[in-house]
N, C-alpha and C. Protein backbone atom coordinates (compact mmCIF):
# COMPACT_ATOMS: atom_id res chain seq x y z
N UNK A 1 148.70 -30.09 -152.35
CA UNK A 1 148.99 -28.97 -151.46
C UNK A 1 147.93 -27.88 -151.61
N UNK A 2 147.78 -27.50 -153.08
CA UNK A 2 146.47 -26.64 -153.24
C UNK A 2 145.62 -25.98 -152.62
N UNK A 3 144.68 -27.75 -152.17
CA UNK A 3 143.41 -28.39 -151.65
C UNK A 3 143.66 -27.98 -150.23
N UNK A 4 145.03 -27.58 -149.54
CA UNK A 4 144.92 -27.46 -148.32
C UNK A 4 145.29 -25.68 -148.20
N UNK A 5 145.38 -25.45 -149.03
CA UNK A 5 146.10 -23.48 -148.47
C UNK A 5 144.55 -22.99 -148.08
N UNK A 6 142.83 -23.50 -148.46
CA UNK A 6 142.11 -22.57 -147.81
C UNK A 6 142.58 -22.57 -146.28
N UNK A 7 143.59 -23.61 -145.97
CA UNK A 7 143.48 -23.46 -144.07
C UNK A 7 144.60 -23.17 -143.69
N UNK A 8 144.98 -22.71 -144.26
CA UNK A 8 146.07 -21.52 -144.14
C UNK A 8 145.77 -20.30 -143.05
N UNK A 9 146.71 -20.08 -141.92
CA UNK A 9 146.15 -19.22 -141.22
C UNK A 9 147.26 -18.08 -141.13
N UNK A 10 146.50 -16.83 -141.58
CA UNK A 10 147.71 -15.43 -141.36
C UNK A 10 147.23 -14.64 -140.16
N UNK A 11 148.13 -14.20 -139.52
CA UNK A 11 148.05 -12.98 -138.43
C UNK A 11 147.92 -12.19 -138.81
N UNK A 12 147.76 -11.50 -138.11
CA UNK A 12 147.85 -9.63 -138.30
C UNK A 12 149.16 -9.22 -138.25
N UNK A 13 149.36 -8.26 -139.03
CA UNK A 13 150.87 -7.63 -138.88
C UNK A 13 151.01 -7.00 -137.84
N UNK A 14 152.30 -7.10 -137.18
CA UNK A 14 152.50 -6.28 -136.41
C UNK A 14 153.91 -5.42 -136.71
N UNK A 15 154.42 -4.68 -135.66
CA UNK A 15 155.05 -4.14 -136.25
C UNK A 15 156.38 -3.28 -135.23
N UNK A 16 157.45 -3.05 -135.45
CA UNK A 16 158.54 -1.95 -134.50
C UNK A 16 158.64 -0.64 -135.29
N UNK A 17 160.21 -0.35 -134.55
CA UNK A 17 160.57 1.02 -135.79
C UNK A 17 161.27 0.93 -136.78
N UNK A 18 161.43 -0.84 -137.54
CA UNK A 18 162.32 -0.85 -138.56
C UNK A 18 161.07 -1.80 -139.43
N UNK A 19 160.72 -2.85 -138.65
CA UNK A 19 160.03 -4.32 -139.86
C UNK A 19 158.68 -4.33 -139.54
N UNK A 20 157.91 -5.17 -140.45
CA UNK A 20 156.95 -5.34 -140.05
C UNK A 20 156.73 -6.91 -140.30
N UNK A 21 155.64 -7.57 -139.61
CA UNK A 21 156.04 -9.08 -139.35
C UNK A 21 154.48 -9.57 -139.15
N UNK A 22 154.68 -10.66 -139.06
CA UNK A 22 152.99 -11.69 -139.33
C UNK A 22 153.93 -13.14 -139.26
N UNK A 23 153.27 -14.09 -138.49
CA UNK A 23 153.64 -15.29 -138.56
C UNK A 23 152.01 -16.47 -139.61
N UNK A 24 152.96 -17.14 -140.28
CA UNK A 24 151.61 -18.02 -141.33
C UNK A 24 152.05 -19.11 -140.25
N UNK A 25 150.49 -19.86 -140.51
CA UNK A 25 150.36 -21.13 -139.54
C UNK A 25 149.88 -22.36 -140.58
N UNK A 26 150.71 -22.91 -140.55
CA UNK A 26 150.44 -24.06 -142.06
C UNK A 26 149.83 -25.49 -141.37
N UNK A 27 148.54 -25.44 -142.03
CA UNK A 27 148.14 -27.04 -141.62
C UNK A 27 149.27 -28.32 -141.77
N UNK A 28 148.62 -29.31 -141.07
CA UNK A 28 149.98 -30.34 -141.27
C UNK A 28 149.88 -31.50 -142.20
N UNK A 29 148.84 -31.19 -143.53
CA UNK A 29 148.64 -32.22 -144.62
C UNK A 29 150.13 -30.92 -145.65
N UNK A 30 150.03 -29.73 -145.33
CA UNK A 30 151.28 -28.86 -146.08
C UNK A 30 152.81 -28.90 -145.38
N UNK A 31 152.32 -28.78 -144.13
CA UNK A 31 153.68 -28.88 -143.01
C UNK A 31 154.62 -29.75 -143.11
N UNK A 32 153.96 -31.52 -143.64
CA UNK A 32 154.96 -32.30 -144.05
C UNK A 32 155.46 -31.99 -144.62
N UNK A 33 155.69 -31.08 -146.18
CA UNK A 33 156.19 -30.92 -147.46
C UNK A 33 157.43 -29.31 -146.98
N UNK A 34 157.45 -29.19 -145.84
CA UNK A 34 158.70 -28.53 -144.95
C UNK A 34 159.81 -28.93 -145.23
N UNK A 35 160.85 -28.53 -146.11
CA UNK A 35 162.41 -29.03 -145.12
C UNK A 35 162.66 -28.37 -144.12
N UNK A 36 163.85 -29.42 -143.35
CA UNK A 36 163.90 -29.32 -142.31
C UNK A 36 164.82 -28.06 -141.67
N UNK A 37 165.15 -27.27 -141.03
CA UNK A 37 166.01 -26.33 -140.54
C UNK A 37 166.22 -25.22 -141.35
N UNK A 38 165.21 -25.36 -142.52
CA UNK A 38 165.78 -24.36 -143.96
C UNK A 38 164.99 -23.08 -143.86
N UNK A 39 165.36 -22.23 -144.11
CA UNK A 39 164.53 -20.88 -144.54
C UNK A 39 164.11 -21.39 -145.77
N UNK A 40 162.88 -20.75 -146.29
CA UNK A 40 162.28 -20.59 -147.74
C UNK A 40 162.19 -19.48 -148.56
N UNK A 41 162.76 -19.64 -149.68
CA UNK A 41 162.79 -18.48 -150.20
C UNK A 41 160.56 -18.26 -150.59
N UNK A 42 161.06 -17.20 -151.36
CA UNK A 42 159.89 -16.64 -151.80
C UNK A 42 159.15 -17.83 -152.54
N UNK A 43 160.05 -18.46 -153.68
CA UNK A 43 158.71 -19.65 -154.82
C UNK A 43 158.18 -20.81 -153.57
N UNK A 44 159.59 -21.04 -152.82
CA UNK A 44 159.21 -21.90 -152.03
C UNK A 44 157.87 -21.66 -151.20
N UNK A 45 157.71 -20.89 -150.43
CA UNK A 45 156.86 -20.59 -149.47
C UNK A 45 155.46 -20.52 -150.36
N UNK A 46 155.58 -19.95 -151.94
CA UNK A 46 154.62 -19.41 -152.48
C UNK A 46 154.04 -20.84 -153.16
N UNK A 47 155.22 -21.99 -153.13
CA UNK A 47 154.55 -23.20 -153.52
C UNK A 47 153.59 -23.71 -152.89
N UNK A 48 154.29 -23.59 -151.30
CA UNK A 48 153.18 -24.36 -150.54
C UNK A 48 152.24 -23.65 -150.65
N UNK A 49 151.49 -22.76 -151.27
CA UNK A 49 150.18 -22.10 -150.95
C UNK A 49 150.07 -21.08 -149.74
N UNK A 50 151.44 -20.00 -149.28
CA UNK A 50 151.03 -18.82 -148.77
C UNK A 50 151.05 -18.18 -149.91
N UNK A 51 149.89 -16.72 -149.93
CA UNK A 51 149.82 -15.92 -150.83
C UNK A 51 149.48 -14.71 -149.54
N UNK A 52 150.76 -13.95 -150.34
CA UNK A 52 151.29 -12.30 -149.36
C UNK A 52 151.35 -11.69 -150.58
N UNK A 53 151.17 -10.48 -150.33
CA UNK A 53 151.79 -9.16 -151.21
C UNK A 53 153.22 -9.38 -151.12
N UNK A 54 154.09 -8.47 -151.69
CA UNK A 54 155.45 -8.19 -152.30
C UNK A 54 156.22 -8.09 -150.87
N UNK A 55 157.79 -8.21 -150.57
CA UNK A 55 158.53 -7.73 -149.60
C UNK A 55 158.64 -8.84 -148.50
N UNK A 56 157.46 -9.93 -148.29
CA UNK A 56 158.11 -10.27 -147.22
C UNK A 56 159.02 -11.72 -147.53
N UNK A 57 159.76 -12.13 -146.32
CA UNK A 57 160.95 -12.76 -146.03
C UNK A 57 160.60 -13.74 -145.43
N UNK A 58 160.82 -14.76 -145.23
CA UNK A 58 160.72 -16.13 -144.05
C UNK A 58 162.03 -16.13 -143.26
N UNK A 59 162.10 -15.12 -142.37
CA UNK A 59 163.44 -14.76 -141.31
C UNK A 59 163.88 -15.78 -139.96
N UNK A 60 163.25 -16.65 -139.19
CA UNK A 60 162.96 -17.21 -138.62
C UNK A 60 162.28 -19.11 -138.52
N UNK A 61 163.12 -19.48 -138.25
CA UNK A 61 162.59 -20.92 -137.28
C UNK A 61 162.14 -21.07 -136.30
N UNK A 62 161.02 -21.50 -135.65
CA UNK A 62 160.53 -21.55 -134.74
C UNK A 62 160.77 -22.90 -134.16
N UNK A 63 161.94 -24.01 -133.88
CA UNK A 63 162.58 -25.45 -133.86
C UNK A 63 161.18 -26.10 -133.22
N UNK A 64 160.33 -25.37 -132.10
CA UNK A 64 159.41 -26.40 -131.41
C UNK A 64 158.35 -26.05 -132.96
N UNK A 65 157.87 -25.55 -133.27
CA UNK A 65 156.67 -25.61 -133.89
C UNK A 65 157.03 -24.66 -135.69
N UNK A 66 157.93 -26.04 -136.29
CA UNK A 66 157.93 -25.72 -137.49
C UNK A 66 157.13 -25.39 -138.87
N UNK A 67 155.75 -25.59 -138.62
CA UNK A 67 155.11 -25.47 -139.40
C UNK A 67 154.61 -24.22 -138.98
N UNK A 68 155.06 -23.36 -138.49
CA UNK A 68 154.53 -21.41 -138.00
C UNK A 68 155.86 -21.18 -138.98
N UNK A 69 155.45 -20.00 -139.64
CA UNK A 69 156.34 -19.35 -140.75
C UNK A 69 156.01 -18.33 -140.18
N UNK A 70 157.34 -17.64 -139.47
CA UNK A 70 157.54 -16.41 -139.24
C UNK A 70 158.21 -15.35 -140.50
N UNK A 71 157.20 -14.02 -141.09
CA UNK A 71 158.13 -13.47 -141.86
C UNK A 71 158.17 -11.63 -141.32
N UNK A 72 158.88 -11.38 -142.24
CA UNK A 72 159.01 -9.88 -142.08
C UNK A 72 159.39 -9.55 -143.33
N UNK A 73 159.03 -8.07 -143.04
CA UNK A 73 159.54 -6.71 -144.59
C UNK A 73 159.61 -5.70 -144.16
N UNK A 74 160.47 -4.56 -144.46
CA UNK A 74 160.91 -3.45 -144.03
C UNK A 74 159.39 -2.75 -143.82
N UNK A 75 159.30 -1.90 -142.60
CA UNK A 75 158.22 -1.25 -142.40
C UNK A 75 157.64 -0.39 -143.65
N UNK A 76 156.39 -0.13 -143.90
CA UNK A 76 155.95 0.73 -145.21
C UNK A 76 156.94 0.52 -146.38
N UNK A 77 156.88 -0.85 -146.74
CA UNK A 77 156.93 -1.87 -147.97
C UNK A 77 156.49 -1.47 -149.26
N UNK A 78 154.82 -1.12 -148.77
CA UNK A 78 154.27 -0.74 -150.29
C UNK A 78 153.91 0.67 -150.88
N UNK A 79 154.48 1.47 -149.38
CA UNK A 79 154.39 2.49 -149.70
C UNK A 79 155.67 3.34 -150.39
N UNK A 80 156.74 2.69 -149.67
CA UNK A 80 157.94 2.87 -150.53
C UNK A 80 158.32 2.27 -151.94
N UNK A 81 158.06 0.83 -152.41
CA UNK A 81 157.87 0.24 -153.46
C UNK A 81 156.59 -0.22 -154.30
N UNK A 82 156.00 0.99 -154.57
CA UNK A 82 154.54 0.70 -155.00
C UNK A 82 154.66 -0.34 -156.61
N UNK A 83 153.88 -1.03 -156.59
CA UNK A 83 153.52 -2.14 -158.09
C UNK A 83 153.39 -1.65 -159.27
């Protein structure tokens, strides 16, 4: 799995008046290693090789195109919970 997170693709955050959000786009040598219909917690997601700062969530399924990891974290995350 490793060997594949350089192709790992993150968005840009975007954002409302509560969350802020970025969808990861996981190649499909990682995408297999998906269960199916499940949210991921944090080790999970962090197994497959996304690497985020602190706060965010995997909130969302996308059923046509499961290997897009939609997440979110309360707007100004690190400014409220600094490290």
């Amino acid at each position: 799995i490793r060997e594949y997170s350089y192709f790992i693709y993150y968005s840009d955050r975007y954002q409302d008046d509560i969350s802020e959000y970025r969808h990861v786009i996981l190649p499909r040598e990682i995408a297999q290693f998906l269960p199916r219909n499940t949210l991921l917690s944090e080790d999970e997601w962090r197994y497959l090789g996304v690497t985020q700062s602190q706060g965010w969530e995997h909130y969302l399924i996308h059923s046509p195109e499961p290997h897009i990891l939609l997440f979110k974290r309360e707007k100004d995350y690190q400014l409220k919970y600094p490290v």
